[in-house]
N, C-alpha and C. Protein backbone atom coordinates (compact mmCIF):
# COMPACT_ATOMS: atom_id res chain seq x y z
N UNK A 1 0.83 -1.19 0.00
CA UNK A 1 0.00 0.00 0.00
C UNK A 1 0.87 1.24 0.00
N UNK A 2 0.36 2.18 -0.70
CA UNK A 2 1.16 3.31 -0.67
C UNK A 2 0.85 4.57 0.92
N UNK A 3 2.00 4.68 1.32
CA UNK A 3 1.87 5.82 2.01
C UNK A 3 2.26 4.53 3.47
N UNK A 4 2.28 3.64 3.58
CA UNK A 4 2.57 2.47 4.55
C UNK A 4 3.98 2.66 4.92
N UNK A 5 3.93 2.99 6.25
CA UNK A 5 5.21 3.32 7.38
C UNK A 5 5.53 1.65 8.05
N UNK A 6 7.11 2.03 7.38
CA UNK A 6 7.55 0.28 8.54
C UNK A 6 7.73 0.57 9.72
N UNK A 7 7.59 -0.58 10.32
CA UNK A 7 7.15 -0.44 12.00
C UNK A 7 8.20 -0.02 12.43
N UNK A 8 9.66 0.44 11.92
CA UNK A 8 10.56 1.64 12.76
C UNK A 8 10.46 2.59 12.91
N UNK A 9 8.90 3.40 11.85
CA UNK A 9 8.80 4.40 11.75
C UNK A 9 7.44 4.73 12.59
N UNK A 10 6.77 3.61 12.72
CA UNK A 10 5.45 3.84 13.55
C UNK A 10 5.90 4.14 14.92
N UNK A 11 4.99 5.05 15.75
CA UNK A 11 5.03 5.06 16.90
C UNK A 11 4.21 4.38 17.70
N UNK A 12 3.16 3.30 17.10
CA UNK A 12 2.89 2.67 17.94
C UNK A 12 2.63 1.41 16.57
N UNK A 13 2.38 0.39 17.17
CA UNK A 13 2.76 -1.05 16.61
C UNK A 13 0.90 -2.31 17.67
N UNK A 14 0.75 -2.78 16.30
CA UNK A 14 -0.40 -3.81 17.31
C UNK A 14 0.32 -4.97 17.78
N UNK A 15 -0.34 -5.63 18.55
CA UNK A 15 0.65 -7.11 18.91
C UNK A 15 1.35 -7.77 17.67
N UNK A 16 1.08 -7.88 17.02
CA UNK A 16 1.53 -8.98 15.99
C UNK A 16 2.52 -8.02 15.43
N UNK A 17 2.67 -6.82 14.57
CA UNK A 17 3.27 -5.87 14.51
C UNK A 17 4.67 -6.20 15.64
N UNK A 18 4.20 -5.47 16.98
CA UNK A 18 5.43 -6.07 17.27
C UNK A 18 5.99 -7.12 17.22
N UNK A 19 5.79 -7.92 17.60
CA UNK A 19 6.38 -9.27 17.86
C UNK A 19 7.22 -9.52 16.90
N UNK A 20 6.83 -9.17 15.53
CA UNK A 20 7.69 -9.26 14.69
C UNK A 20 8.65 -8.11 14.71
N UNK A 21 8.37 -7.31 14.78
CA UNK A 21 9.29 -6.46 15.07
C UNK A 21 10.60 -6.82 15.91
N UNK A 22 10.02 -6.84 17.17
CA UNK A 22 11.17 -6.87 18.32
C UNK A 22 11.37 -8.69 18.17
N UNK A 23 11.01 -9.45 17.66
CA UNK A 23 11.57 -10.96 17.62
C UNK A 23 10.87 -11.53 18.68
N UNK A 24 9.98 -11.27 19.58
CA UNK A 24 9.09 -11.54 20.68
C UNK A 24 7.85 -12.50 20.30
N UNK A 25 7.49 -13.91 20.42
CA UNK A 25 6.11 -14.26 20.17
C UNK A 25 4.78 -13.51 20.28
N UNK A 26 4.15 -14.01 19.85
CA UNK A 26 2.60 -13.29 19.71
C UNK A 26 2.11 -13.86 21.26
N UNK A 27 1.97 -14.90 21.55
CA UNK A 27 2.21 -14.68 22.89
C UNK A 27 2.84 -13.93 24.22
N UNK A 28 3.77 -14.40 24.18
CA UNK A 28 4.72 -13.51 24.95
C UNK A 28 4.63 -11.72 24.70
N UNK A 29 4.17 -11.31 23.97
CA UNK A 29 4.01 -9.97 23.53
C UNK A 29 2.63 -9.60 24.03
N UNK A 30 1.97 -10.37 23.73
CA UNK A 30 0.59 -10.52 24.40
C UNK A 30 0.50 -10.21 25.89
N UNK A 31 1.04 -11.09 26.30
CA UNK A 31 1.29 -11.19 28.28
C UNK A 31 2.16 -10.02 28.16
N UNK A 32 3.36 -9.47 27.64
CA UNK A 32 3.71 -8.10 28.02
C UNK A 32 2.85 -7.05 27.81
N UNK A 33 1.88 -7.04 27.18
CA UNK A 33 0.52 -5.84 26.93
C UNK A 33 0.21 -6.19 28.10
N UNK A 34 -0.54 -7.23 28.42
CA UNK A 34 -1.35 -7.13 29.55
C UNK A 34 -0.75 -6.80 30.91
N UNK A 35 0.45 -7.49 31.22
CA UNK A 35 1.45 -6.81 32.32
C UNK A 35 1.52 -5.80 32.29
N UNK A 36 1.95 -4.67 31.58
CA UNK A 36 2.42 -3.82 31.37
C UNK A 36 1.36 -2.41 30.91
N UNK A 37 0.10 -2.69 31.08
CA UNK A 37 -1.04 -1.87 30.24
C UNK A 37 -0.91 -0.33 31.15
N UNK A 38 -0.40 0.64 30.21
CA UNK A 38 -0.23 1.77 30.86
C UNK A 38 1.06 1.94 30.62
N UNK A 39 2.10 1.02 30.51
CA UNK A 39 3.69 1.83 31.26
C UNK A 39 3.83 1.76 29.16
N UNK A 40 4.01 0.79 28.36
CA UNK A 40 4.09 1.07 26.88
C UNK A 40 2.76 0.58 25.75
N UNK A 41 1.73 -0.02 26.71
CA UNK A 41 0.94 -0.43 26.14
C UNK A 41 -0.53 -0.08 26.52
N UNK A 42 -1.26 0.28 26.05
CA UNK A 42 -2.78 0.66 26.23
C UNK A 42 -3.98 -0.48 25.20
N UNK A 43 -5.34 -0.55 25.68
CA UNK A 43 -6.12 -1.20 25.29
C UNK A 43 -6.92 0.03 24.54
N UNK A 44 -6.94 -0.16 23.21
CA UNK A 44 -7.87 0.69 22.46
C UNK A 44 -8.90 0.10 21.71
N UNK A 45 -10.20 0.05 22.28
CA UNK A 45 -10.98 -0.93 21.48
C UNK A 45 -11.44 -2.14 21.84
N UNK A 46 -10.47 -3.24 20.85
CA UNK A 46 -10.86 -4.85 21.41
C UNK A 46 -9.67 -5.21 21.08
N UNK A 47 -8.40 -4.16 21.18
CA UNK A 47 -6.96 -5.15 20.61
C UNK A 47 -5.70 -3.78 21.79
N UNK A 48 -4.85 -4.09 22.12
CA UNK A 48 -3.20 -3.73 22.59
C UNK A 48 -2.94 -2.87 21.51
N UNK A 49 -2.26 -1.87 21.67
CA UNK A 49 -1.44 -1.24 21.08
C UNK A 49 -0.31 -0.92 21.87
N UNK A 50 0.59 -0.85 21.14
CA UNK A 50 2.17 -1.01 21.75
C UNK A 50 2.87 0.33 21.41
N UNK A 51 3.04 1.20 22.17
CA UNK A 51 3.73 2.60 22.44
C UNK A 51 5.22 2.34 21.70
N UNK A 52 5.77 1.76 21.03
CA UNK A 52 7.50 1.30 20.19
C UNK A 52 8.21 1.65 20.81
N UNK A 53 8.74 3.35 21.07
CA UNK A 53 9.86 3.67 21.78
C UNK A 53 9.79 3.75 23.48
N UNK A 54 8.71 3.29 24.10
CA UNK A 54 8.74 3.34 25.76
C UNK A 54 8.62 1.79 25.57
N UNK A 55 8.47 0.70 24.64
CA UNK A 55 8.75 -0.90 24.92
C UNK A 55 10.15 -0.98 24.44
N UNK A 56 10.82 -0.33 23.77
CA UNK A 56 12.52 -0.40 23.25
C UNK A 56 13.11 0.02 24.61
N UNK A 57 12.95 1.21 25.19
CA UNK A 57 13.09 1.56 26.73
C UNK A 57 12.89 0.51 27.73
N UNK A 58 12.20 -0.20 27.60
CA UNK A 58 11.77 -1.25 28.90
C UNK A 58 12.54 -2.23 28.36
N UNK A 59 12.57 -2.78 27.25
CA UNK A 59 13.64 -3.68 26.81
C UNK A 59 15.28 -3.70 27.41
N UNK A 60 15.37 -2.53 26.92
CA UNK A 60 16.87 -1.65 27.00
C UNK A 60 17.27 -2.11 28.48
N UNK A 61 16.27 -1.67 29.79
CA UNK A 61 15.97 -1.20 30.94
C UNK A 61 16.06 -2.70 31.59
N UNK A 62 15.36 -3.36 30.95
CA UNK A 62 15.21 -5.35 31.72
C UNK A 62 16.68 -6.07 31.03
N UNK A 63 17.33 -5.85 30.17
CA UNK A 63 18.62 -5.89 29.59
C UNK A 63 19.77 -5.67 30.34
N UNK A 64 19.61 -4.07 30.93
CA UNK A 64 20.67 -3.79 31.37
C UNK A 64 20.70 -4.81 32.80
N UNK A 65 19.62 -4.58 33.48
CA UNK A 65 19.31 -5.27 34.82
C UNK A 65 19.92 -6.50 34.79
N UNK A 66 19.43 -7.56 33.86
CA UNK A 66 20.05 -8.94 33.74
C UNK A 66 21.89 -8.77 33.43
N UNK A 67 21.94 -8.09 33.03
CA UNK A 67 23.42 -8.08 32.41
C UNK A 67 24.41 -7.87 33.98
N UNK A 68 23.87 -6.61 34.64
CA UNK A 68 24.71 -6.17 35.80
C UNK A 68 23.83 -7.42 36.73
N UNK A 69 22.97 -8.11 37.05
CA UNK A 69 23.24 -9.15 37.96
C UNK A 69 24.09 -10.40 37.67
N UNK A 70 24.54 -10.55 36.00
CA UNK A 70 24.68 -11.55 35.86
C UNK A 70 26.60 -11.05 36.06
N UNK A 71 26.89 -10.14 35.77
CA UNK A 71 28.10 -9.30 36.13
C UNK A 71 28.49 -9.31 37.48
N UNK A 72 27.36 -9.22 38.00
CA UNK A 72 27.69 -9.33 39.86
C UNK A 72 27.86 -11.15 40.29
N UNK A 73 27.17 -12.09 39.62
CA UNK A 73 27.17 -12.84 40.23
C UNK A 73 28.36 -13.77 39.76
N UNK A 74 29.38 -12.85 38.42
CA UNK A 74 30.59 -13.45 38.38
C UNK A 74 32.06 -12.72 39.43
N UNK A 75 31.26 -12.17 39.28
CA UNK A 75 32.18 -11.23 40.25
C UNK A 75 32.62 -11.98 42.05
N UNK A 76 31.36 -12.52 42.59
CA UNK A 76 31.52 -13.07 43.61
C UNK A 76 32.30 -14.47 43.50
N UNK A 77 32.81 -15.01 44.87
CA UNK A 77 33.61 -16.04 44.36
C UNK A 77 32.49 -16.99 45.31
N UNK A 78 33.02 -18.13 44.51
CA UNK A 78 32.18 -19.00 45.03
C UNK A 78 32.56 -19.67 46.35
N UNK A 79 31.48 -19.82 46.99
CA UNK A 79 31.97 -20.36 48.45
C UNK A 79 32.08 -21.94 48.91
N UNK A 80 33.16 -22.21 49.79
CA UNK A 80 33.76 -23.25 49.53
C UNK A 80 33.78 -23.66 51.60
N UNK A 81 33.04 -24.55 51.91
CA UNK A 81 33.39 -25.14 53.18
C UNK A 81 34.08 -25.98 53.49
N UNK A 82 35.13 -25.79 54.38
CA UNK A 82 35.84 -26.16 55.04
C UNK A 82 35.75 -27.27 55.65
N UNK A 83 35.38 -29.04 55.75
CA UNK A 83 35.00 -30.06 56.42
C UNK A 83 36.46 -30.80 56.88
C-alpha cells in the first residue's frame, strides 16, 4: 500500500506488529501488553497497542538489569566449606 510506514517508523505497533518487530512471540508480547497496560501499552478498542519507543526503553531497561546481575554474580567467588 502506498503511504505504509515500517514499524521503525510507527510510533505505535499492534501485537503482531510487534512481535515481529522486536523478535518476541505473539504470545509472549501478548502477556507483556497485559502486564504492562499503561507503562508502553494501552487497550484501544478490542486489541493492545504497543507505544514502540517506551517498549525499546523497557527492553533496554530489563537488559541492562540482567546483564549487571549476571556481572555481579561473576564477580563473587564462590563459596567453599571447610570439612
Amino acid at each position: 500500500m502506498a503511504g505504509e510506514l515500517k514499524p521503525s517508523e510507527n510510533y505505535t505497533l499492534l501485537i503482531k506488529e510487534a512481535a515481529e518487530y522486536f523478535g518476541i512471540g505473539i504470545k509472549r508480547m501478548r502477556r507483556l501488553a497485559e502486564n504492562n497496560d499503561g507503562d508502553f501499552s494501552f487497550y484501544a478498542g478490542n486489541r493492545y497497542v504497543i507505544i514502540r519507543p517506551k517498549l525499546e526503553e523497557y527492553l533496554l531497561k530489563k537488559a541492562e538489569r540482567r546483564s549487571d546481575s549476571y556481572a555481579e554474580s561473576e564477580d563473587e567467588p564462590d563459596e567453599q566449606t571447610d570439612s
